[in-house]
PDB file of N, CA and C in Angstrom:
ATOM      1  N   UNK A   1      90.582  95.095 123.203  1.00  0.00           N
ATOM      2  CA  UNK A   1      91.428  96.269 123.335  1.00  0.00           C
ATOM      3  C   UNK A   1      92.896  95.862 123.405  1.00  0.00           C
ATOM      4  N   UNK A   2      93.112  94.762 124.335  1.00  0.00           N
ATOM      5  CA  UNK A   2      94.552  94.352 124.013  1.00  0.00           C
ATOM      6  C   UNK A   2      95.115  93.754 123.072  1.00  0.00           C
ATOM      7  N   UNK A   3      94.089  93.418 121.996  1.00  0.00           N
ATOM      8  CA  UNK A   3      94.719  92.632 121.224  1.00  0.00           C
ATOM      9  C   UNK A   3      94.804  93.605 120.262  1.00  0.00           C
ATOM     10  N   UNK A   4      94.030  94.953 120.264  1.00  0.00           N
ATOM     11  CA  UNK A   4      94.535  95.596 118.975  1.00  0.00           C
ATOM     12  C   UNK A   4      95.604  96.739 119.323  1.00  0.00           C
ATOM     13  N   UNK A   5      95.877  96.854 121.074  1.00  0.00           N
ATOM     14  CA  UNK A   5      97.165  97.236 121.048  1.00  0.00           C
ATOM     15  C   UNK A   5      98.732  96.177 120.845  1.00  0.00           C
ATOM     16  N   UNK A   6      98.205  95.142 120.670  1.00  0.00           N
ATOM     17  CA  UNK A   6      99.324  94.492 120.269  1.00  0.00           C
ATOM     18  C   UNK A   6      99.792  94.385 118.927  1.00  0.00           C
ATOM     19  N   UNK A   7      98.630  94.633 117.952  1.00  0.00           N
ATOM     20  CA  UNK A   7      98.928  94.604 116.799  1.00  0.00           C
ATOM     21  C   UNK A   7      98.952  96.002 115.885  1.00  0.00           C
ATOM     22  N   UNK A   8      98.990  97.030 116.838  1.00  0.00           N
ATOM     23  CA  UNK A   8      99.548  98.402 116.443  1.00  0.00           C
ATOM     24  C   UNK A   8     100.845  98.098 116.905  1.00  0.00           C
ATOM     25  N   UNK A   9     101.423  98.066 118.325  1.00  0.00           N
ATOM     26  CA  UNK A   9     103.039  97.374 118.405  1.00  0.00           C
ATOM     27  C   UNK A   9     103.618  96.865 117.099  1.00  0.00           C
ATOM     28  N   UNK A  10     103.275  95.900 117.242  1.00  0.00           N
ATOM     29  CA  UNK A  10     103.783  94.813 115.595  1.00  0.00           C
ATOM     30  C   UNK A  10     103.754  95.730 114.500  1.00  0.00           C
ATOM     31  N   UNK A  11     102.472  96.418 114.335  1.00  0.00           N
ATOM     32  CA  UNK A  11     102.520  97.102 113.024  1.00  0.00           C
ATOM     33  C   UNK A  11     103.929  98.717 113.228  1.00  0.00           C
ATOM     34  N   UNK A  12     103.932  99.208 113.913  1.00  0.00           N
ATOM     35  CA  UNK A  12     104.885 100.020 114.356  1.00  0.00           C
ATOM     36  C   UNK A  12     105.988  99.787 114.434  1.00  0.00           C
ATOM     37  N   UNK A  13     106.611  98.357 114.937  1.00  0.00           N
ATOM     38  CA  UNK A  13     107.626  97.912 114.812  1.00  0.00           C
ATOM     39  C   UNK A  13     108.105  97.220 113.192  1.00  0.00           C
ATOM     40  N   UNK A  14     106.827  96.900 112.600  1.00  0.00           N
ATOM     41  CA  UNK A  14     107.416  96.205 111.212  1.00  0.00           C
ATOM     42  C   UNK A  14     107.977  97.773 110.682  1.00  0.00           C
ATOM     43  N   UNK A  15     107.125  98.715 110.357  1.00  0.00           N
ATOM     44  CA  UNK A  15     107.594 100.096 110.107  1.00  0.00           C
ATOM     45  C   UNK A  15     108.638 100.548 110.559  1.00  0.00           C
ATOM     46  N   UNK A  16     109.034 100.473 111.678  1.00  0.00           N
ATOM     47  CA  UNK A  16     110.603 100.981 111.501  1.00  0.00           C
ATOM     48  C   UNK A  16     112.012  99.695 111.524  1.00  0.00           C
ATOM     49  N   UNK A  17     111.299  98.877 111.453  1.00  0.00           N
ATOM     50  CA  UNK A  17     112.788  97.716 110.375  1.00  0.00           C
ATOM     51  C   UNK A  17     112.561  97.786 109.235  1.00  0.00           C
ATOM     52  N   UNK A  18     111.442  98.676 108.051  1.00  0.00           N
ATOM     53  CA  UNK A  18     111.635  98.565 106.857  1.00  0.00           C
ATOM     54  C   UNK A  18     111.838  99.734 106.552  1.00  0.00           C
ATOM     55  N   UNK A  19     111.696 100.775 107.182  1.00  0.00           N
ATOM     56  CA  UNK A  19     112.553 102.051 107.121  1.00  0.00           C
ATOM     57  C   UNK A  19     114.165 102.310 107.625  1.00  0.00           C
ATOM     58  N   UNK A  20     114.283 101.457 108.297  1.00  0.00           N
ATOM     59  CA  UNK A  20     115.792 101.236 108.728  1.00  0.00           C
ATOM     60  C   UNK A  20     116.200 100.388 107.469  1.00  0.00           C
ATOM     61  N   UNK A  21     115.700  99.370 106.538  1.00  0.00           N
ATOM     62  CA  UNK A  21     116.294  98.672 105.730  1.00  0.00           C
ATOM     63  C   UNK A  21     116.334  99.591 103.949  1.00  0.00           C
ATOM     64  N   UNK A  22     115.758 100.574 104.301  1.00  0.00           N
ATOM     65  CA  UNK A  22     115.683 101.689 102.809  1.00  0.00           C
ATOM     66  C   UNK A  22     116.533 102.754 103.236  1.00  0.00           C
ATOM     67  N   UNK A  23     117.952 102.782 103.765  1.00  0.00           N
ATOM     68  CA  UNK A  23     118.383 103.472 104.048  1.00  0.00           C
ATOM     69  C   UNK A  23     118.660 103.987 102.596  1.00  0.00           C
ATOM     70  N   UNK A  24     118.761 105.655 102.618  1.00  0.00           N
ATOM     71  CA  UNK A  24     118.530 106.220 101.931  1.00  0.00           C
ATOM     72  C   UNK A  24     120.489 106.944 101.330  1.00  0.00           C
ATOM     73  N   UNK A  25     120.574 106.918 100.264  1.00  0.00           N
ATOM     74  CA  UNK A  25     122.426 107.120  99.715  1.00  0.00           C
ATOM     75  C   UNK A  25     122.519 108.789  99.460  1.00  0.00           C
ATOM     76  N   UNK A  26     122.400 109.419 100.660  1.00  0.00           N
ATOM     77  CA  UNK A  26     122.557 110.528 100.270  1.00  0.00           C
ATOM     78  C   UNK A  26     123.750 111.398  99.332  1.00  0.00           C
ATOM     79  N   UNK A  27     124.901 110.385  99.185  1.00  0.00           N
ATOM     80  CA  UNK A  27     125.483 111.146  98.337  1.00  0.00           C
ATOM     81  C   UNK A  27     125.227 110.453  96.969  1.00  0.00           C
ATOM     82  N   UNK A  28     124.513 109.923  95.634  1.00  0.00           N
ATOM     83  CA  UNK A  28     124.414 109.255  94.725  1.00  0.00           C
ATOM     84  C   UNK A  28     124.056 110.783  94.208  1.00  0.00           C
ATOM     85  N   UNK A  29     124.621 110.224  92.613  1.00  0.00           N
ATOM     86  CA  UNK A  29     124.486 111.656  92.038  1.00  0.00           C
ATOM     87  C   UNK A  29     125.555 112.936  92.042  1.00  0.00           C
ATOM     88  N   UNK A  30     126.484 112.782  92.895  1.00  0.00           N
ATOM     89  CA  UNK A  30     127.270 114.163  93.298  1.00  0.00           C
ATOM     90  C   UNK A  30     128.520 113.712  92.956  1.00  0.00           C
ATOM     91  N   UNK A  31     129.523 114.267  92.321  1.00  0.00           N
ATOM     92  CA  UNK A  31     130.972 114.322  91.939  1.00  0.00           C
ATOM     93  C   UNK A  31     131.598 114.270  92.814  1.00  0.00           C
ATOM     94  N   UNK A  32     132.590 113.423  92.578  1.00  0.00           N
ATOM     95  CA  UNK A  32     134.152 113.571  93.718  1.00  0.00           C
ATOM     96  C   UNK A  32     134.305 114.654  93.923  1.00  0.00           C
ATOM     97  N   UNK A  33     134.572 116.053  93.416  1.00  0.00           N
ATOM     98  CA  UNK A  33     134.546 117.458  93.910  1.00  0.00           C
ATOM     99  C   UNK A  33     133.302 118.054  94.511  1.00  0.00           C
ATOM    100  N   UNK A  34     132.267 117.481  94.041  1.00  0.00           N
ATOM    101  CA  UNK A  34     130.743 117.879  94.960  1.00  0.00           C
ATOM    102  C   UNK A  34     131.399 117.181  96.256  1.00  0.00           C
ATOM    103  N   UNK A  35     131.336 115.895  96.510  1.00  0.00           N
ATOM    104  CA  UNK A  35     131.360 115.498  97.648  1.00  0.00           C
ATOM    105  C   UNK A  35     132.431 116.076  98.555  1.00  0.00           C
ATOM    106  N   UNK A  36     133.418 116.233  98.083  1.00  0.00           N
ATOM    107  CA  UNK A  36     134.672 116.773  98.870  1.00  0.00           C
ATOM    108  C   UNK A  36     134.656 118.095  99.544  1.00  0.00           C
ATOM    109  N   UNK A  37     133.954 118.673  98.499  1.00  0.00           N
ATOM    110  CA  UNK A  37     133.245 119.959  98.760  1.00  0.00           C
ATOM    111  C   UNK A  37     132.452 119.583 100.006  1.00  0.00           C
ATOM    112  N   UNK A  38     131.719 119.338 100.150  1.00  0.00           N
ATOM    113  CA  UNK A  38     130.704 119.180 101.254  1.00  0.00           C
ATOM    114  C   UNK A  38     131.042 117.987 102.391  1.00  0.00           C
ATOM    115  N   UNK A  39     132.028 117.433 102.258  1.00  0.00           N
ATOM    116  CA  UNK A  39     132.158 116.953 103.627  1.00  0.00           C
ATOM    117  C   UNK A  39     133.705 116.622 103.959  1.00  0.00           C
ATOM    118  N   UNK A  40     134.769 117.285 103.443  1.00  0.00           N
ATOM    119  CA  UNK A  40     135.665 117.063 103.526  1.00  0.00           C
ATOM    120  C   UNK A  40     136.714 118.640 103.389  1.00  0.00           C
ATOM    121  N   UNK A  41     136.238 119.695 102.591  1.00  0.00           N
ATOM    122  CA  UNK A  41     136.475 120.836 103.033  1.00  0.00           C
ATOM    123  C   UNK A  41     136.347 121.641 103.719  1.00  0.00           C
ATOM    124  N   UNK A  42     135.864 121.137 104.442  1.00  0.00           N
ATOM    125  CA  UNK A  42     136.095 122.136 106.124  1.00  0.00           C
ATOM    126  C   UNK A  42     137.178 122.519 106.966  1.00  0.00           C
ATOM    127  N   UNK A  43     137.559 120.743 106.978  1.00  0.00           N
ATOM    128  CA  UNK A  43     138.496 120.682 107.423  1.00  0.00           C
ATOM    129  C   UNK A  43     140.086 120.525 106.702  1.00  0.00           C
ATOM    130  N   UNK A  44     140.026 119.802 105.115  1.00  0.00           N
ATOM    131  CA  UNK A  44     140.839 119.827 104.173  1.00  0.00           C
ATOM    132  C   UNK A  44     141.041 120.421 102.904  1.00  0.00           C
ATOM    133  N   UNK A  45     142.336 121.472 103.075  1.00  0.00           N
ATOM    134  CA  UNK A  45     142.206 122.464 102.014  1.00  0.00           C
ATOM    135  C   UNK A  45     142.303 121.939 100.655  1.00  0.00           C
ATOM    136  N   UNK A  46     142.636 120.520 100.651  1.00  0.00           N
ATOM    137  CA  UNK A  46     142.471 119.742  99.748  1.00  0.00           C
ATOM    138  C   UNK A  46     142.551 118.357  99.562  1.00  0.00           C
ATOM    139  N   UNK A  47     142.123 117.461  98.291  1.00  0.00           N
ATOM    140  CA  UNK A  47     142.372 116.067  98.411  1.00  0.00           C
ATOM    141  C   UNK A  47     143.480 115.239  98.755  1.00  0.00           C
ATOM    142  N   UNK A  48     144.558 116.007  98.627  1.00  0.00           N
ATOM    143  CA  UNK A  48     146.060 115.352  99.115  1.00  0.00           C
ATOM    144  C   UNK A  48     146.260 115.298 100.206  1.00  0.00           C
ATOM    145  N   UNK A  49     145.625 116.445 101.136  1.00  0.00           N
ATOM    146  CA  UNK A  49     145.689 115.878 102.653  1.00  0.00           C
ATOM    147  C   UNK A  49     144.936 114.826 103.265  1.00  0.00           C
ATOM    148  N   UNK A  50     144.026 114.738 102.575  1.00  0.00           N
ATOM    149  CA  UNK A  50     143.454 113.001 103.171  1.00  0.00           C
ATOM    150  C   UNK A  50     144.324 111.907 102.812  1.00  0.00           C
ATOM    151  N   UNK A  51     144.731 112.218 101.715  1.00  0.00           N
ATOM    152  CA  UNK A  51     145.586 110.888 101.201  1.00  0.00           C
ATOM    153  C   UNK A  51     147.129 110.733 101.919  1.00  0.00           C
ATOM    154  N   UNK A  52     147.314 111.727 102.422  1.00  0.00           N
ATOM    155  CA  UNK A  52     148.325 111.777 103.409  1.00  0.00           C
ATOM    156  C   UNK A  52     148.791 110.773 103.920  1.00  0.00           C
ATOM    157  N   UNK A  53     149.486 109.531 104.010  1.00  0.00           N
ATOM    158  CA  UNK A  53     150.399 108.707 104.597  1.00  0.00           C
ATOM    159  C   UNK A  53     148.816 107.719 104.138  1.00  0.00           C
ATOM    160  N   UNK A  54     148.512 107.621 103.254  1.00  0.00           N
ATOM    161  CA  UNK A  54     147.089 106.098 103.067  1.00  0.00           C
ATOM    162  C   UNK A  54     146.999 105.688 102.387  1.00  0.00           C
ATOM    163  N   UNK A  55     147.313 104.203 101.555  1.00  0.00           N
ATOM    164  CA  UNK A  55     147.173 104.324 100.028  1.00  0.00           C
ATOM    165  C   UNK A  55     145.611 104.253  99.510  1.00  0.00           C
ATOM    166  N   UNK A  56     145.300 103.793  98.637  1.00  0.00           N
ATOM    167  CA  UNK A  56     143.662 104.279  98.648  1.00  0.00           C
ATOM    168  C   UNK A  56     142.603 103.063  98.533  1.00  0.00           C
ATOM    169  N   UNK A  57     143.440 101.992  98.868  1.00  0.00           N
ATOM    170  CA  UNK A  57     142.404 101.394  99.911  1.00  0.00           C
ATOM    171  C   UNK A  57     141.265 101.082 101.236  1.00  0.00           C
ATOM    172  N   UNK A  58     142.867 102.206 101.800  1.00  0.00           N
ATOM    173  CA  UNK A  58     142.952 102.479 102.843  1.00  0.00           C
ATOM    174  C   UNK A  58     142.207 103.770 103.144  1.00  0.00           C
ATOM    175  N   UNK A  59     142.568 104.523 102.158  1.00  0.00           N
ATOM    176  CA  UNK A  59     141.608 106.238 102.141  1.00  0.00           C
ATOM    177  C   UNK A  59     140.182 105.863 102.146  1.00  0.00           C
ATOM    178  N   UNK A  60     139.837 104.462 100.909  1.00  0.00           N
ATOM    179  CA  UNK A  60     138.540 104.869 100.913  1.00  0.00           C
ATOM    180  C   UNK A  60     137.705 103.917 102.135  1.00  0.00           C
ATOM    181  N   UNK A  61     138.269 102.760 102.518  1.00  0.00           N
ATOM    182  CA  UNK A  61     138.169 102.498 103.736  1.00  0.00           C
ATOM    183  C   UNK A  61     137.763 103.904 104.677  1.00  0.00           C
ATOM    184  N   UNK A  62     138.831 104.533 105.134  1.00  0.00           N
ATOM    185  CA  UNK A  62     138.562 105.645 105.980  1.00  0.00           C
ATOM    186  C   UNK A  62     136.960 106.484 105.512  1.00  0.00           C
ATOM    187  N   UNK A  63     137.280 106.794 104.354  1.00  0.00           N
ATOM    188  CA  UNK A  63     135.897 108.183 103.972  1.00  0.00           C
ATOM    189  C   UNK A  63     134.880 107.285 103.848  1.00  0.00           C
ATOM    190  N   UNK A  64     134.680 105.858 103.680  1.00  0.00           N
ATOM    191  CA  UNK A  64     132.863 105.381 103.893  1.00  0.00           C
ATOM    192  C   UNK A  64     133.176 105.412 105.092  1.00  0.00           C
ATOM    193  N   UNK A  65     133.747 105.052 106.271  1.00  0.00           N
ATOM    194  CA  UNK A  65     133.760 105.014 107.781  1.00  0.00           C
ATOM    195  C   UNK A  65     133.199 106.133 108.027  1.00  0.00           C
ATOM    196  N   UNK A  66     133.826 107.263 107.989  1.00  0.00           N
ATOM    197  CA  UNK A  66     133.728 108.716 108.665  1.00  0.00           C
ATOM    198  C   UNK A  66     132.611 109.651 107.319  1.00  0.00           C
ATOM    199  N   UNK A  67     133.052 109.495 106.572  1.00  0.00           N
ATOM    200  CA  UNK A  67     132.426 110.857 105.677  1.00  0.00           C
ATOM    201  C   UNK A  67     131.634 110.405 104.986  1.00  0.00           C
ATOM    202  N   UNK A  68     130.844 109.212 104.146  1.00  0.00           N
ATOM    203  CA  UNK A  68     130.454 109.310 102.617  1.00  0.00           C
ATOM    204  C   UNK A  68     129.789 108.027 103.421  1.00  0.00           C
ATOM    205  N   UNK A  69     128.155 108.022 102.855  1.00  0.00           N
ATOM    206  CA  UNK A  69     127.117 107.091 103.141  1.00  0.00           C
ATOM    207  C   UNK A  69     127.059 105.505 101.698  1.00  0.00           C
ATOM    208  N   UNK A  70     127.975 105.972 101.392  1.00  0.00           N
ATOM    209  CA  UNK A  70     128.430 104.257 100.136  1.00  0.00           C
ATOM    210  C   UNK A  70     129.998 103.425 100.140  1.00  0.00           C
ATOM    211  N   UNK A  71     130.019 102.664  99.891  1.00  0.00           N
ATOM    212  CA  UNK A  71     131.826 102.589  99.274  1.00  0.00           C
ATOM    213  C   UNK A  71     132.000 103.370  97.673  1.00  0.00           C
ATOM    214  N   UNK A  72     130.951 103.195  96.897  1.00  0.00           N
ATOM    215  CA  UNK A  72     130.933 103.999  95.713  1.00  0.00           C
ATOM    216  C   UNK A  72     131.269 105.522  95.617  1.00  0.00           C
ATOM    217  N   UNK A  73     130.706 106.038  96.576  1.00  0.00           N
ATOM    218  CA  UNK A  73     130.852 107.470  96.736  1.00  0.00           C
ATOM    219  C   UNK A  73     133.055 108.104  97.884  1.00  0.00           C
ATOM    220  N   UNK A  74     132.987 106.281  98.939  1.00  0.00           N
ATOM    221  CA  UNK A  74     134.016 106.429  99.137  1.00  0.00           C
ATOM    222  C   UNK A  74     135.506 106.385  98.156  1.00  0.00           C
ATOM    223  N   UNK A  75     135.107 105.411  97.158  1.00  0.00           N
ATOM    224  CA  UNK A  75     135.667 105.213  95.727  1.00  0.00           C
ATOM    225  C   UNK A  75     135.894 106.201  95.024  1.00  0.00           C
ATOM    226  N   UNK A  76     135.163 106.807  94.897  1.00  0.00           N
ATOM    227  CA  UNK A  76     134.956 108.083  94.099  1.00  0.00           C
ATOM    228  C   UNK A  76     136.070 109.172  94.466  1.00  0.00           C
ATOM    229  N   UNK A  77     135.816 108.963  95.898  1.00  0.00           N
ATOM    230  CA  UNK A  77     136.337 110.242  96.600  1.00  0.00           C
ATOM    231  C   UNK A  77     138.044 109.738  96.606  1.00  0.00           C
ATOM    232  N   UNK A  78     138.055 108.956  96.759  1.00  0.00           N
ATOM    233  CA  UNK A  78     139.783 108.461  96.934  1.00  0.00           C
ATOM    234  C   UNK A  78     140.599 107.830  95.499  1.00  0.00           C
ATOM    235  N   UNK A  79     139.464 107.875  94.752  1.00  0.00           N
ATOM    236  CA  UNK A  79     140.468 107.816  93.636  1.00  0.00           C
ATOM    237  C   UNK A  79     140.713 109.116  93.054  1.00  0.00           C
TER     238      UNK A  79
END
């Protein structure tokens, strides 16, 4: 009995480090205006206010930090 609760542990634990390692790119697929649209117009009536005092290294630095699950999609968004 203990040994096959130890190896449900193990098996439970391999399962969520290989689900943590397929993290999933929720924005792939969606346009610099899709994306902006959806996570950046809420609060910005447009793309020039993010870019506001950043050059766009620096922007897209910022939007994979805070907004956008890639650097590709942060790329996107700041160029």
């Amino acid at each position: 009995m203990a040994r096959s609760l130890k190896l449900l542990g193990l098996g439970a634990a391999f399962a969520l480090a290989s689900g943590a390692a397929q993290a999933e790119n929720l924005d792939a697929g969606k346009s610099a205006p899709a994306l902006f649209a959806a996570t950046c117009a809420t609060c910005h009536s447009s793309p020039r206010g993010l870019a506001k005092d950043r050059g766009s290294g620096g922007l897209a630095s910022y939007l994979q930090e805070h907004y956008t699950s890639s650097p590709q999609s942060a790329a996107a968004l700041a160029a």
